[in-house]
PDB file of N, CA and C in Angstrom:
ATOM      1  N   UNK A   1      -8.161  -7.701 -15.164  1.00  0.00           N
ATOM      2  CA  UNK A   1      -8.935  -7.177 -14.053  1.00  0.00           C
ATOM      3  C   UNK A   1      -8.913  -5.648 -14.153  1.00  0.00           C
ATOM      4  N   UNK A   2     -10.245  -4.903 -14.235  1.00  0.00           N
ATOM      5  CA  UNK A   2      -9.952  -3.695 -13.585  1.00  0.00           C
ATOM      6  C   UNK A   2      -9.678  -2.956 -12.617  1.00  0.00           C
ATOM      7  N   UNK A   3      -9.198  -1.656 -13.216  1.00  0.00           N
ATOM      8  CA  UNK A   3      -8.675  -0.943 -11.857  1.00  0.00           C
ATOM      9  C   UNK A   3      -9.334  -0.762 -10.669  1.00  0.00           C
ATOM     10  N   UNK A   4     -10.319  -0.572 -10.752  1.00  0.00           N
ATOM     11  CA  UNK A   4     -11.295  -0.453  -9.643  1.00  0.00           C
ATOM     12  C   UNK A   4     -11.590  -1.581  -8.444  1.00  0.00           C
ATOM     13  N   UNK A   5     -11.741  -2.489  -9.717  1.00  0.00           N
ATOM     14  CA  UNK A   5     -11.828  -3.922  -9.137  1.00  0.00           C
ATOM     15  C   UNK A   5     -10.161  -4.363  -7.846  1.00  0.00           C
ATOM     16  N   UNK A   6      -8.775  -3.767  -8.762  1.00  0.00           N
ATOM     17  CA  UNK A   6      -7.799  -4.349  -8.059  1.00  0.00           C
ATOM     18  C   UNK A   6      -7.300  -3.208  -6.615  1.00  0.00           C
ATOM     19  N   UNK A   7      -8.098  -2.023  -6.757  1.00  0.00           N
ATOM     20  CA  UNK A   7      -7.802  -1.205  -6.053  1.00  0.00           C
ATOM     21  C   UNK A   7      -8.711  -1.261  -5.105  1.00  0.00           C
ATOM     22  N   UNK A   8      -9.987  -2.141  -4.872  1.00  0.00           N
ATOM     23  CA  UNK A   8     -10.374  -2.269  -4.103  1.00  0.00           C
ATOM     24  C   UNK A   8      -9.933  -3.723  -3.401  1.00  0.00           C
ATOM     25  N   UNK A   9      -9.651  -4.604  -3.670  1.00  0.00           N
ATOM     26  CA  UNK A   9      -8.974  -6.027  -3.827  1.00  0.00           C
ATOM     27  C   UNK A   9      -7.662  -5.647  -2.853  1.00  0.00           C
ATOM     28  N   UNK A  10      -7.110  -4.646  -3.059  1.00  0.00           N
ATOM     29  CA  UNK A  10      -5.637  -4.084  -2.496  1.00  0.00           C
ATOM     30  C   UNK A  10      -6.077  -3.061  -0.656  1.00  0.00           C
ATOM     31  N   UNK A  11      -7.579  -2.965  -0.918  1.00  0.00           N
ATOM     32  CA  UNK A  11      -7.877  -2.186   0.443  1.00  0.00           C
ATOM     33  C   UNK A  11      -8.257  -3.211   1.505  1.00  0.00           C
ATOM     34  N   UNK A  12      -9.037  -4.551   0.502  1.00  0.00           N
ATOM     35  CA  UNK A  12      -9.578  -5.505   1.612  1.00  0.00           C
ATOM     36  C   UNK A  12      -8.194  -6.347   2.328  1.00  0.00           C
ATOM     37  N   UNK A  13      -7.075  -6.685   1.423  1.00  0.00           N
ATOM     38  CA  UNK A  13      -6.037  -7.006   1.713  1.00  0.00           C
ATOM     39  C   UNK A  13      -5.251  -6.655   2.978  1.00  0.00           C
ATOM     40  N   UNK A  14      -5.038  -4.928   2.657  1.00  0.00           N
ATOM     41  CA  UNK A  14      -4.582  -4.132   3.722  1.00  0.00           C
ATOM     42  C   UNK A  14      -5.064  -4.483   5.050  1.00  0.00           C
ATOM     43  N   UNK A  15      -6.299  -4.507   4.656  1.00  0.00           N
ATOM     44  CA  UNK A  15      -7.376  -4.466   6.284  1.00  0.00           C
ATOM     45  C   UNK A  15      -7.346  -5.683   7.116  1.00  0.00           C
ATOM     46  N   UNK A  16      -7.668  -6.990   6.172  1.00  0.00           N
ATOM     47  CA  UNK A  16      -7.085  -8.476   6.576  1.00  0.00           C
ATOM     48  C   UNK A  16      -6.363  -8.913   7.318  1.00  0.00           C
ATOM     49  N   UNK A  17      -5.008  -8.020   6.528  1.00  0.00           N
ATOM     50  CA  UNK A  17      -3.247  -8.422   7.303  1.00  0.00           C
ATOM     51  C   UNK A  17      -3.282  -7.644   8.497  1.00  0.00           C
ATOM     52  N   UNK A  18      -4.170  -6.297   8.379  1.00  0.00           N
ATOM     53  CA  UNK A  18      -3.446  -5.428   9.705  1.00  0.00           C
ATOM     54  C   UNK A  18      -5.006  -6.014  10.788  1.00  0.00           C
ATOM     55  N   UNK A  19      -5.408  -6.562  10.622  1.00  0.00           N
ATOM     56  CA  UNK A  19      -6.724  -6.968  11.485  1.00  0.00           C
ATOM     57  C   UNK A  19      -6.403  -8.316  11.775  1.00  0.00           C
ATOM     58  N   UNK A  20      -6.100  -9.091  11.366  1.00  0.00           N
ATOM     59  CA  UNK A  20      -5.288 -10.558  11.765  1.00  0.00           C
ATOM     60  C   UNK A  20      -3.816 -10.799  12.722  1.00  0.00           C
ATOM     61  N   UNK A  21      -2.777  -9.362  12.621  1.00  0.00           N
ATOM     62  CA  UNK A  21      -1.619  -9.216  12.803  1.00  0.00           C
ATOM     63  C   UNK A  21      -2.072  -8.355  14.015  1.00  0.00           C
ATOM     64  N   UNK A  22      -3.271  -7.558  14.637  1.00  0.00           N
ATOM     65  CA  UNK A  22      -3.702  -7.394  15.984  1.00  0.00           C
ATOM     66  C   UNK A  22      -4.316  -8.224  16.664  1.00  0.00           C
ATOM     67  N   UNK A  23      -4.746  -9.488  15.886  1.00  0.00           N
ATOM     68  CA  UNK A  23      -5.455 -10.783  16.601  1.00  0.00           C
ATOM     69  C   UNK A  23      -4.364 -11.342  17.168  1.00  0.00           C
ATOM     70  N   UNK A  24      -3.469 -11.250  16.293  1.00  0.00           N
ATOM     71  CA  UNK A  24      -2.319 -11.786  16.856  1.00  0.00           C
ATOM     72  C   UNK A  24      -1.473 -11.548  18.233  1.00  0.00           C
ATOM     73  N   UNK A  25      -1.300 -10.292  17.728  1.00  0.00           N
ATOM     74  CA  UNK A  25      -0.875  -9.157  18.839  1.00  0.00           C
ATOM     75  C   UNK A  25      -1.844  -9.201  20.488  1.00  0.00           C
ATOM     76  N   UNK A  26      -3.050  -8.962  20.190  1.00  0.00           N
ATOM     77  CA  UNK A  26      -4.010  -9.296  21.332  1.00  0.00           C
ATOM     78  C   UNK A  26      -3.906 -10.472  22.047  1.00  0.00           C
ATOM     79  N   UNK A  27      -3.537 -11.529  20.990  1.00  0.00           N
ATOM     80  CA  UNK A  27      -3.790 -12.951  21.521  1.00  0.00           C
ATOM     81  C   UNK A  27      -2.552 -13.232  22.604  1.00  0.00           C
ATOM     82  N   UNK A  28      -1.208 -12.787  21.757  1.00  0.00           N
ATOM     83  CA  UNK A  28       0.203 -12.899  22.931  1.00  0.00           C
ATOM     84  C   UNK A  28       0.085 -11.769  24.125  1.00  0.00           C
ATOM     85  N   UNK A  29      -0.757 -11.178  24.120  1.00  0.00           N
ATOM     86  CA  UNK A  29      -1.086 -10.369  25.396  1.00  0.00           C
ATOM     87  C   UNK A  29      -2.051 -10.491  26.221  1.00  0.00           C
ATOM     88  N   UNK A  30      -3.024 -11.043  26.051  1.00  0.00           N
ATOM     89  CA  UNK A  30      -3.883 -11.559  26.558  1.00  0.00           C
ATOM     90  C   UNK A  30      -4.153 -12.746  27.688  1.00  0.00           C
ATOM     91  N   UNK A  31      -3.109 -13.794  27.106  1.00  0.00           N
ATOM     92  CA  UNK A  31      -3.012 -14.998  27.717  1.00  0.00           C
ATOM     93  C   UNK A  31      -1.780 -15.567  28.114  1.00  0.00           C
ATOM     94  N   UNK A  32      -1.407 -16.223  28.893  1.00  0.00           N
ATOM     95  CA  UNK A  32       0.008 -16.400  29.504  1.00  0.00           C
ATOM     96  C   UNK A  32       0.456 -17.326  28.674  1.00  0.00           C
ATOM     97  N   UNK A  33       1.946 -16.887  28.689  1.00  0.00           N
ATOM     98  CA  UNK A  33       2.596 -18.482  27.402  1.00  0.00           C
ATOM     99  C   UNK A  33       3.867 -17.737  28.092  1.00  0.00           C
ATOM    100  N   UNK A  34       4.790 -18.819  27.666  1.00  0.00           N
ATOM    101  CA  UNK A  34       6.028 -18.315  27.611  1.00  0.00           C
ATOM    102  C   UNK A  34       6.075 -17.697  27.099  1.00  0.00           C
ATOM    103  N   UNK A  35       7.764 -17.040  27.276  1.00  0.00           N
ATOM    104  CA  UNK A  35       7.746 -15.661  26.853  1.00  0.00           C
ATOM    105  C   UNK A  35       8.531 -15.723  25.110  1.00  0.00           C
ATOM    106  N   UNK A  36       9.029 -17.149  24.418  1.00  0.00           N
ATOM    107  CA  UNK A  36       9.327 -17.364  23.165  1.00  0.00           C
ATOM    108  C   UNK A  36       7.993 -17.376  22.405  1.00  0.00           C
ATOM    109  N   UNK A  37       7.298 -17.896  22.928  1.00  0.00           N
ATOM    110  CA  UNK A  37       5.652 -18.092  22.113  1.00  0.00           C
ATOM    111  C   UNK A  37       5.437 -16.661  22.013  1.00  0.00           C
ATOM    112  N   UNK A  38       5.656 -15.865  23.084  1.00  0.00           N
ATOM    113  CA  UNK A  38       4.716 -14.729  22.804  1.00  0.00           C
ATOM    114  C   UNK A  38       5.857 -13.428  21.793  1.00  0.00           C
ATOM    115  N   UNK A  39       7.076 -13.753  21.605  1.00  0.00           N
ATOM    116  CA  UNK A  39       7.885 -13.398  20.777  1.00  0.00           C
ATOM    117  C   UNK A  39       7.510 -13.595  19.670  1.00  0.00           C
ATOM    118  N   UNK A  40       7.224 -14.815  19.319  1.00  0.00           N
ATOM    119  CA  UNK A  40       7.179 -15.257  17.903  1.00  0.00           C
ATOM    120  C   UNK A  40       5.871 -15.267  17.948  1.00  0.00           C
ATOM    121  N   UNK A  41       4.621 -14.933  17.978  1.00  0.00           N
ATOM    122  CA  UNK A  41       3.553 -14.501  18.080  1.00  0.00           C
ATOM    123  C   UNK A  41       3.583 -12.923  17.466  1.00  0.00           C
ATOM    124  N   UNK A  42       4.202 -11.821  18.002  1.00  0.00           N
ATOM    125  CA  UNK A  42       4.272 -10.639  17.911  1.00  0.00           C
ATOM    126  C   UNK A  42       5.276 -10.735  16.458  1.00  0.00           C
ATOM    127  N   UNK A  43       6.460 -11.414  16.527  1.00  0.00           N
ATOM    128  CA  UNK A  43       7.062 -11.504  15.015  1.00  0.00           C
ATOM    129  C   UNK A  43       6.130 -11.561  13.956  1.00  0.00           C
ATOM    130  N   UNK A  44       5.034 -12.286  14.351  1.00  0.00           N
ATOM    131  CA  UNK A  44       4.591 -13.448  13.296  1.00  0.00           C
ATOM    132  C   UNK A  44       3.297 -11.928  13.011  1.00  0.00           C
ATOM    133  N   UNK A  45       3.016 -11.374  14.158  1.00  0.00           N
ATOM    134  CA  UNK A  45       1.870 -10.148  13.604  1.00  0.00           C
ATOM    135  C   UNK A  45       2.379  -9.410  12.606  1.00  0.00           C
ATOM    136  N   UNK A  46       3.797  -8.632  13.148  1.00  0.00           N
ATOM    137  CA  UNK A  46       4.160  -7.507  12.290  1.00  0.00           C
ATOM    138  C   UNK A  46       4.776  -8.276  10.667  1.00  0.00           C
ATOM    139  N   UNK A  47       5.579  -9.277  10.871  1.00  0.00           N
ATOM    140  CA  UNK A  47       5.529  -9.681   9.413  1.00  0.00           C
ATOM    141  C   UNK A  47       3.824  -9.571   8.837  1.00  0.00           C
ATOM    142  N   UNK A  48       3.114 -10.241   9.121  1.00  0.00           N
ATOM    143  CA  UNK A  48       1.796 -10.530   8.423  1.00  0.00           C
ATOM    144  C   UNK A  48       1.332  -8.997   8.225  1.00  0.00           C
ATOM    145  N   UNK A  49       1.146  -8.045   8.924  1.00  0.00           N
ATOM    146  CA  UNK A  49       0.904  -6.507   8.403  1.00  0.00           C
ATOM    147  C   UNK A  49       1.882  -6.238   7.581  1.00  0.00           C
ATOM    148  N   UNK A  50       2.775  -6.161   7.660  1.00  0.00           N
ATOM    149  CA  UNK A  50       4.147  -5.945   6.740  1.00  0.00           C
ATOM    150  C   UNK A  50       3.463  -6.413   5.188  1.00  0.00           C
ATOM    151  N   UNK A  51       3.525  -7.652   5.146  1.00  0.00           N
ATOM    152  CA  UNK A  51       2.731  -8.672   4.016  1.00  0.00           C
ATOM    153  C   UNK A  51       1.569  -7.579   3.441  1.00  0.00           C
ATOM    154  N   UNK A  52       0.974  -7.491   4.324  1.00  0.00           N
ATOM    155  CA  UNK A  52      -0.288  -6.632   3.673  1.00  0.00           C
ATOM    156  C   UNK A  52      -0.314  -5.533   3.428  1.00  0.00           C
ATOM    157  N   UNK A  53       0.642  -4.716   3.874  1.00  0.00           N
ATOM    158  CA  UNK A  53       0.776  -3.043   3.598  1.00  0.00           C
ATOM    159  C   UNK A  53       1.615  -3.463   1.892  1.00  0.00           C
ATOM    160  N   UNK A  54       2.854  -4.109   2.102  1.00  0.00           N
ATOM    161  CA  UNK A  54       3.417  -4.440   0.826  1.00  0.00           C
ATOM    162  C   UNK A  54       2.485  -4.767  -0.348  1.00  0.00           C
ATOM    163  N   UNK A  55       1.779  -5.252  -0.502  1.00  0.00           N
ATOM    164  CA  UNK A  55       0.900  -6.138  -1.206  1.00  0.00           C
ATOM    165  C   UNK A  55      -0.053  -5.150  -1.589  1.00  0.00           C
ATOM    166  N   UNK A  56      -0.902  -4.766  -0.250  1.00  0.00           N
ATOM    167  CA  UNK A  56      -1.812  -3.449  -1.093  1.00  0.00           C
ATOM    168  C   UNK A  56      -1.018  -1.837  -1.720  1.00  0.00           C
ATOM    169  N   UNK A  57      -0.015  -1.983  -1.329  1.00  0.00           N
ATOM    170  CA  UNK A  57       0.831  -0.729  -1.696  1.00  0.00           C
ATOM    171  C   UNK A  57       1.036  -1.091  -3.899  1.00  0.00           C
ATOM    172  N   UNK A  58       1.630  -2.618  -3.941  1.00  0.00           N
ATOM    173  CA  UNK A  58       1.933  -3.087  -4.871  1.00  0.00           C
ATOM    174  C   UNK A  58       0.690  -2.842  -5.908  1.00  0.00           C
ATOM    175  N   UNK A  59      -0.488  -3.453  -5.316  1.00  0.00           N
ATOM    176  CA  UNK A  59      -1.784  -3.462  -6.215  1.00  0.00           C
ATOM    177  C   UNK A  59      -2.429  -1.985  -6.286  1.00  0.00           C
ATOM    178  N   UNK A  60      -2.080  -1.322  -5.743  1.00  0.00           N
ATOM    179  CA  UNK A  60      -2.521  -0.071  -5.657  1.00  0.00           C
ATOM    180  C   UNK A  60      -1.559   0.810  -7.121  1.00  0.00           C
ATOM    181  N   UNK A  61      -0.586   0.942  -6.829  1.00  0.00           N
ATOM    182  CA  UNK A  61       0.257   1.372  -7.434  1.00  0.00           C
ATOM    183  C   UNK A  61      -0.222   0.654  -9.236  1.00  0.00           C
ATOM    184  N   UNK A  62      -0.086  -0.103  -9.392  1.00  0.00           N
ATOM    185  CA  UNK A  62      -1.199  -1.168 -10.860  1.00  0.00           C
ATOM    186  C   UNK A  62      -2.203  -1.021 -11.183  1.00  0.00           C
ATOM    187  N   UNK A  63      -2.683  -0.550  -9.998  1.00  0.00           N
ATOM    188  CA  UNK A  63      -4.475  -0.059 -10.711  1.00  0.00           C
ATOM    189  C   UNK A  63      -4.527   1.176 -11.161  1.00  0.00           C
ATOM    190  N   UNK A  64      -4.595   1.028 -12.340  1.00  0.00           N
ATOM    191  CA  UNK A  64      -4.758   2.498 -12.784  1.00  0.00           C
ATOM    192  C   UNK A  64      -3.338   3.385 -13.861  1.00  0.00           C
ATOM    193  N   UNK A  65      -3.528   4.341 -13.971  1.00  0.00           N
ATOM    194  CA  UNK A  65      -2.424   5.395 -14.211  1.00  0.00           C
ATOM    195  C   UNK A  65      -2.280   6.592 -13.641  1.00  0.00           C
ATOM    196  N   UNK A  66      -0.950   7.177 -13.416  1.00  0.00           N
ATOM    197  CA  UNK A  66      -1.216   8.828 -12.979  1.00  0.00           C
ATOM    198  C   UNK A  66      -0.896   9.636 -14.085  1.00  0.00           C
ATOM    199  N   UNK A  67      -1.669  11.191 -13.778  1.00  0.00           N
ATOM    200  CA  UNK A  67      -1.602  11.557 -14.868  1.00  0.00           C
ATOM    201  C   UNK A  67      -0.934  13.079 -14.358  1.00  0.00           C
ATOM    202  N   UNK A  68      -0.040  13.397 -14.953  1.00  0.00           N
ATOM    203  CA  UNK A  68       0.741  14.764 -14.730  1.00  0.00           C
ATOM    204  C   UNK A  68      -0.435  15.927 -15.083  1.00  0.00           C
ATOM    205  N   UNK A  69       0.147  16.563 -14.092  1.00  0.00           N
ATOM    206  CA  UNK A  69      -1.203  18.083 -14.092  1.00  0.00           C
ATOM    207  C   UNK A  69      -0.672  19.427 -15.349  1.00  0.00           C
ATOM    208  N   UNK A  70       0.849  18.815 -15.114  1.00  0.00           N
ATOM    209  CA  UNK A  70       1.533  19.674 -16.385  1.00  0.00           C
ATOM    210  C   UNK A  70       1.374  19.941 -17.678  1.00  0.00           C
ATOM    211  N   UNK A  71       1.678  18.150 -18.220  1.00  0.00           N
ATOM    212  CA  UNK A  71       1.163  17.505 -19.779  1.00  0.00           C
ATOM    213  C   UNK A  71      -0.019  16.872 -20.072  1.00  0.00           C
ATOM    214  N   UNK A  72      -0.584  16.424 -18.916  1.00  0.00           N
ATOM    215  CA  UNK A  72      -1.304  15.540 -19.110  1.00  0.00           C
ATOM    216  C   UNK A  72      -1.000  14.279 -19.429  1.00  0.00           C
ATOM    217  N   UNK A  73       0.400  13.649 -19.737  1.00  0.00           N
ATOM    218  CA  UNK A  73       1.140  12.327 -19.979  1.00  0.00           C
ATOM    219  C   UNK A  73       0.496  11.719 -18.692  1.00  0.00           C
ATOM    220  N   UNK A  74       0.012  10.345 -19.182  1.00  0.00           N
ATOM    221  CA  UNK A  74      -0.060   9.139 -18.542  1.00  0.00           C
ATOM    222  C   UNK A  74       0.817   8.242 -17.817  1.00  0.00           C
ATOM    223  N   UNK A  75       1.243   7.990 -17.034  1.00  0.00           N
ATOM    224  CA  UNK A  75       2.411   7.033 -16.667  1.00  0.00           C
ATOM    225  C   UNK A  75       2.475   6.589 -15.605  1.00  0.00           C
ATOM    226  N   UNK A  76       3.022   5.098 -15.115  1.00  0.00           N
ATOM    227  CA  UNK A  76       3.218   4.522 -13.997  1.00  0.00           C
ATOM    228  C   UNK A  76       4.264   4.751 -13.353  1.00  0.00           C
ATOM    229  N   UNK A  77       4.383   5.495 -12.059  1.00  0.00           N
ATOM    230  CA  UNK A  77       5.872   5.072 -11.700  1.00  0.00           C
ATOM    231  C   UNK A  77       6.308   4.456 -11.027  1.00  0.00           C
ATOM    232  N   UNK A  78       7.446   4.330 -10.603  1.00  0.00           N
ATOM    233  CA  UNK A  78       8.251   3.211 -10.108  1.00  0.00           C
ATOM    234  C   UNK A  78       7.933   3.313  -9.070  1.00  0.00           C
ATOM    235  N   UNK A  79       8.225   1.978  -8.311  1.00  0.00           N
ATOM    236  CA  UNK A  79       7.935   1.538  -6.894  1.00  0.00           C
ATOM    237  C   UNK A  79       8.355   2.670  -6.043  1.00  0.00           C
ATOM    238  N   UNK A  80       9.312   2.858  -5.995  1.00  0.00           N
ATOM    239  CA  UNK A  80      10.392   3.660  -5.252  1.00  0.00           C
ATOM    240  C   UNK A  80       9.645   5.037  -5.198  1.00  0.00           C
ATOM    241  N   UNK A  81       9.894   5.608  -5.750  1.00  0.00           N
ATOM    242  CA  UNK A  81       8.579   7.004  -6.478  1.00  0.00           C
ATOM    243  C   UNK A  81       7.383   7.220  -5.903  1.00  0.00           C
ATOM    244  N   UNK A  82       6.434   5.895  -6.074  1.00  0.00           N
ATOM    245  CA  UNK A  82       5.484   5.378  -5.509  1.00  0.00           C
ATOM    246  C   UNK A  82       4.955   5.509  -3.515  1.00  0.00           C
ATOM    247  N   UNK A  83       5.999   5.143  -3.245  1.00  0.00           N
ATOM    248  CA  UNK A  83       6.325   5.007  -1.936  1.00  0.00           C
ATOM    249  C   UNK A  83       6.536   5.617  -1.325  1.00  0.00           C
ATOM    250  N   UNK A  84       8.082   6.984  -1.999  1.00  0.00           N
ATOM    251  CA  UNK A  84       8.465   7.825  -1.358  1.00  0.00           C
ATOM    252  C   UNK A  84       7.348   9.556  -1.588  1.00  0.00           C
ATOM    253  N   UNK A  85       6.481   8.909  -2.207  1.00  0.00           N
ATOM    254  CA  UNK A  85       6.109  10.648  -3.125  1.00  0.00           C
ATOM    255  C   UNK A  85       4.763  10.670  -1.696  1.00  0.00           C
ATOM    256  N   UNK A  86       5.048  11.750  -1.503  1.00  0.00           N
ATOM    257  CA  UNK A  86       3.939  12.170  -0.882  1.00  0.00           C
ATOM    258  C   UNK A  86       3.072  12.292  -1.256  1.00  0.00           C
ATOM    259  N   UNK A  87       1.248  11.816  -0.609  1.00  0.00           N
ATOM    260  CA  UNK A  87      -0.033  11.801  -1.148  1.00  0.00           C
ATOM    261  C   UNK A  87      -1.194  12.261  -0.563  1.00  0.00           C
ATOM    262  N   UNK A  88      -2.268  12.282  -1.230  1.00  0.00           N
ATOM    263  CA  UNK A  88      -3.617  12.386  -0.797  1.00  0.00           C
ATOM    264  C   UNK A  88      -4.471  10.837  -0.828  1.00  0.00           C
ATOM    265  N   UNK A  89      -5.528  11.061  -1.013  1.00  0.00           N
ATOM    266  CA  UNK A  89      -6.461   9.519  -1.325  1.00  0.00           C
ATOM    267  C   UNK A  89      -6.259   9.351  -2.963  1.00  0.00           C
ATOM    268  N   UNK A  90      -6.059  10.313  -3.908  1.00  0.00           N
ATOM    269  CA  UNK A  90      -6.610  10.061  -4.948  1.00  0.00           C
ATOM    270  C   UNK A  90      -4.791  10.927  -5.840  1.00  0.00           C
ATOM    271  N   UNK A  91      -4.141  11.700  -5.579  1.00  0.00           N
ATOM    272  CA  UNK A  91      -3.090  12.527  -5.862  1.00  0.00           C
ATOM    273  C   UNK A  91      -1.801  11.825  -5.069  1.00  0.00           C
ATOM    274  N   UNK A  92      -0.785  12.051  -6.132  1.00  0.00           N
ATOM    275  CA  UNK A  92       0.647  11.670  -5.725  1.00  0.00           C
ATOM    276  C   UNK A  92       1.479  12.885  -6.091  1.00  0.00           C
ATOM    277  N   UNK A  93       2.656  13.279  -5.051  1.00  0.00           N
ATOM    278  CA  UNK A  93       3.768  13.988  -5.818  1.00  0.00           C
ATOM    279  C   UNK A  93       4.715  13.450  -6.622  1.00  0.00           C
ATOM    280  N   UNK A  94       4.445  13.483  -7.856  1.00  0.00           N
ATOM    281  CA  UNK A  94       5.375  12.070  -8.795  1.00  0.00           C
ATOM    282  C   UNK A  94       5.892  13.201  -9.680  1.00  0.00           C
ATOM    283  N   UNK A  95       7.129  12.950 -10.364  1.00  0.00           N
ATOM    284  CA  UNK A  95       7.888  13.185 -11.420  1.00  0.00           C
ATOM    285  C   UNK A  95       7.530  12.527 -12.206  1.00  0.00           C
ATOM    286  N   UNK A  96       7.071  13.318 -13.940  1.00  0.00           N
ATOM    287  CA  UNK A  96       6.590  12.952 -14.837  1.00  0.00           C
ATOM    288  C   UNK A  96       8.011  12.711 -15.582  1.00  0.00           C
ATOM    289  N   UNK A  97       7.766  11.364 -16.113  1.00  0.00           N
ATOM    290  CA  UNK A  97       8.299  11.201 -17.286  1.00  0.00           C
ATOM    291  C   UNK A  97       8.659  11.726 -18.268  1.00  0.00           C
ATOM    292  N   UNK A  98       7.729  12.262 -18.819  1.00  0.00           N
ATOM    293  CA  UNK A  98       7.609  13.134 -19.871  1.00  0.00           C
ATOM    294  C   UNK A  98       8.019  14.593 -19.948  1.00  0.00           C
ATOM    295  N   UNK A  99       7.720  14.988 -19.234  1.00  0.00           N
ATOM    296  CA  UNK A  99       7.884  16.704 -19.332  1.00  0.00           C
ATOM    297  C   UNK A  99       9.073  16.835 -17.805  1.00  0.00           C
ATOM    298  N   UNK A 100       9.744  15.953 -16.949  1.00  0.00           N
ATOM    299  CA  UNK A 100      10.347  16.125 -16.089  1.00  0.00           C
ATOM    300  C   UNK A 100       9.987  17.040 -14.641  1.00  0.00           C
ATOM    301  N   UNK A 101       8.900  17.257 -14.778  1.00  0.00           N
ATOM    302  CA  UNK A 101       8.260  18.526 -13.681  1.00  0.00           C
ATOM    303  C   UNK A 101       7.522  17.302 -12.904  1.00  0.00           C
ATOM    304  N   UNK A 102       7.696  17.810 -11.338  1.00  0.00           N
ATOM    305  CA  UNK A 102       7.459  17.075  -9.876  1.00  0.00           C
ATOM    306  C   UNK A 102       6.025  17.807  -9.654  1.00  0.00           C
ATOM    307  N   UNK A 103       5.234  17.367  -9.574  1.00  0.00           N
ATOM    308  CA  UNK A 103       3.914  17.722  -9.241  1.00  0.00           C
ATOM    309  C   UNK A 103       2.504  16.700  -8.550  1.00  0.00           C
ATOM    310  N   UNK A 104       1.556  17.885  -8.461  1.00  0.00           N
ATOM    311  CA  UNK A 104       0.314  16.077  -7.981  1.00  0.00           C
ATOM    312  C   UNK A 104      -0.325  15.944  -9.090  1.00  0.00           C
ATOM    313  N   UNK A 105       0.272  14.672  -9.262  1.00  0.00           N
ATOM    314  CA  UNK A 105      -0.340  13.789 -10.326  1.00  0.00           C
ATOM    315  C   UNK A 105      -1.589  13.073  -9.957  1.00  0.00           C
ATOM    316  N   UNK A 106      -2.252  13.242 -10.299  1.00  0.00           N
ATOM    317  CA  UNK A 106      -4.257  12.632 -10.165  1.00  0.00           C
ATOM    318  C   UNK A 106      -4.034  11.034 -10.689  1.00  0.00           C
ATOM    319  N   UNK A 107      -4.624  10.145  -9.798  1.00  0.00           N
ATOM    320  CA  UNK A 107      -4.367   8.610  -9.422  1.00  0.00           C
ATOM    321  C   UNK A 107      -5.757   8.431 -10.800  1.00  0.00           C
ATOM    322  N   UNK A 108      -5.633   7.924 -11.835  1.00  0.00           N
ATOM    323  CA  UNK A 108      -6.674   7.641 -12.822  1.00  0.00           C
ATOM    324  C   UNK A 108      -7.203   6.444 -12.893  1.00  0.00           C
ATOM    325  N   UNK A 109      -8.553   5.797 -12.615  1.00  0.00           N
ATOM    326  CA  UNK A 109      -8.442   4.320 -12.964  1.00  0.00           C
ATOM    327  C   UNK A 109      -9.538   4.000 -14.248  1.00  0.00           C
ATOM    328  N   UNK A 110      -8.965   3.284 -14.930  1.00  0.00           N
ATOM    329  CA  UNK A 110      -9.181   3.272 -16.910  1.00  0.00           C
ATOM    330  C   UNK A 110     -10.585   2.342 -16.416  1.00  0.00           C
TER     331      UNK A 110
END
């Protein structure tokens, strides 16, 4: 699959879980139930966004390569990296592999 293809695949995802997990949310507020139903109702939203932020974070991070502004080296990084590096839509602050310098690396999709 291409990148394009999975990086858009990873936005409809996002939108799904967090648009289903406020149906949810709406629904235990909306209408009277006990108050366990409407617990596990609200559990059951934020896991399911949870699900989907994870998931499009995962496919996002796969589509594609970043590319250091330094060397120009190509490389994926780690989840962790991924997650914690501060961003734009299209730029990450990632540590290159290669040349060891922390910079915004430009999100590339092949």
């Amino acid at each position: 699959m291409n990148s394009k293809k999975m990086l858009a695949i990873s936005v409809l995802i996002g939108v799904a879980n967090v648009v289903a997990g406020l149906v949810l949310i709406i629904i235990s507020s909306l209408f009277q139930m006990d108050l366990w139903i409407r617990v596990l109702l609200s559990a059951t939203a934020v896991l399911v966004i949870g699900t989907g932020i994870v998931c499009a974070c995962i496919l996002d991070k796969n589509a594609g390569t970043f590319e250091c502004k330094n060397c120009n080296h190509k490389f994926t990084p780690t989840m962790m990296s991924y997650i914690c590096g501060a961003h734009t839509f299209n730029k990450r602050r990632l540590k290159c592999p290669a040349c060891k310098k922390v910079s915004w690396c430009r999100h590339k999709f092949d």
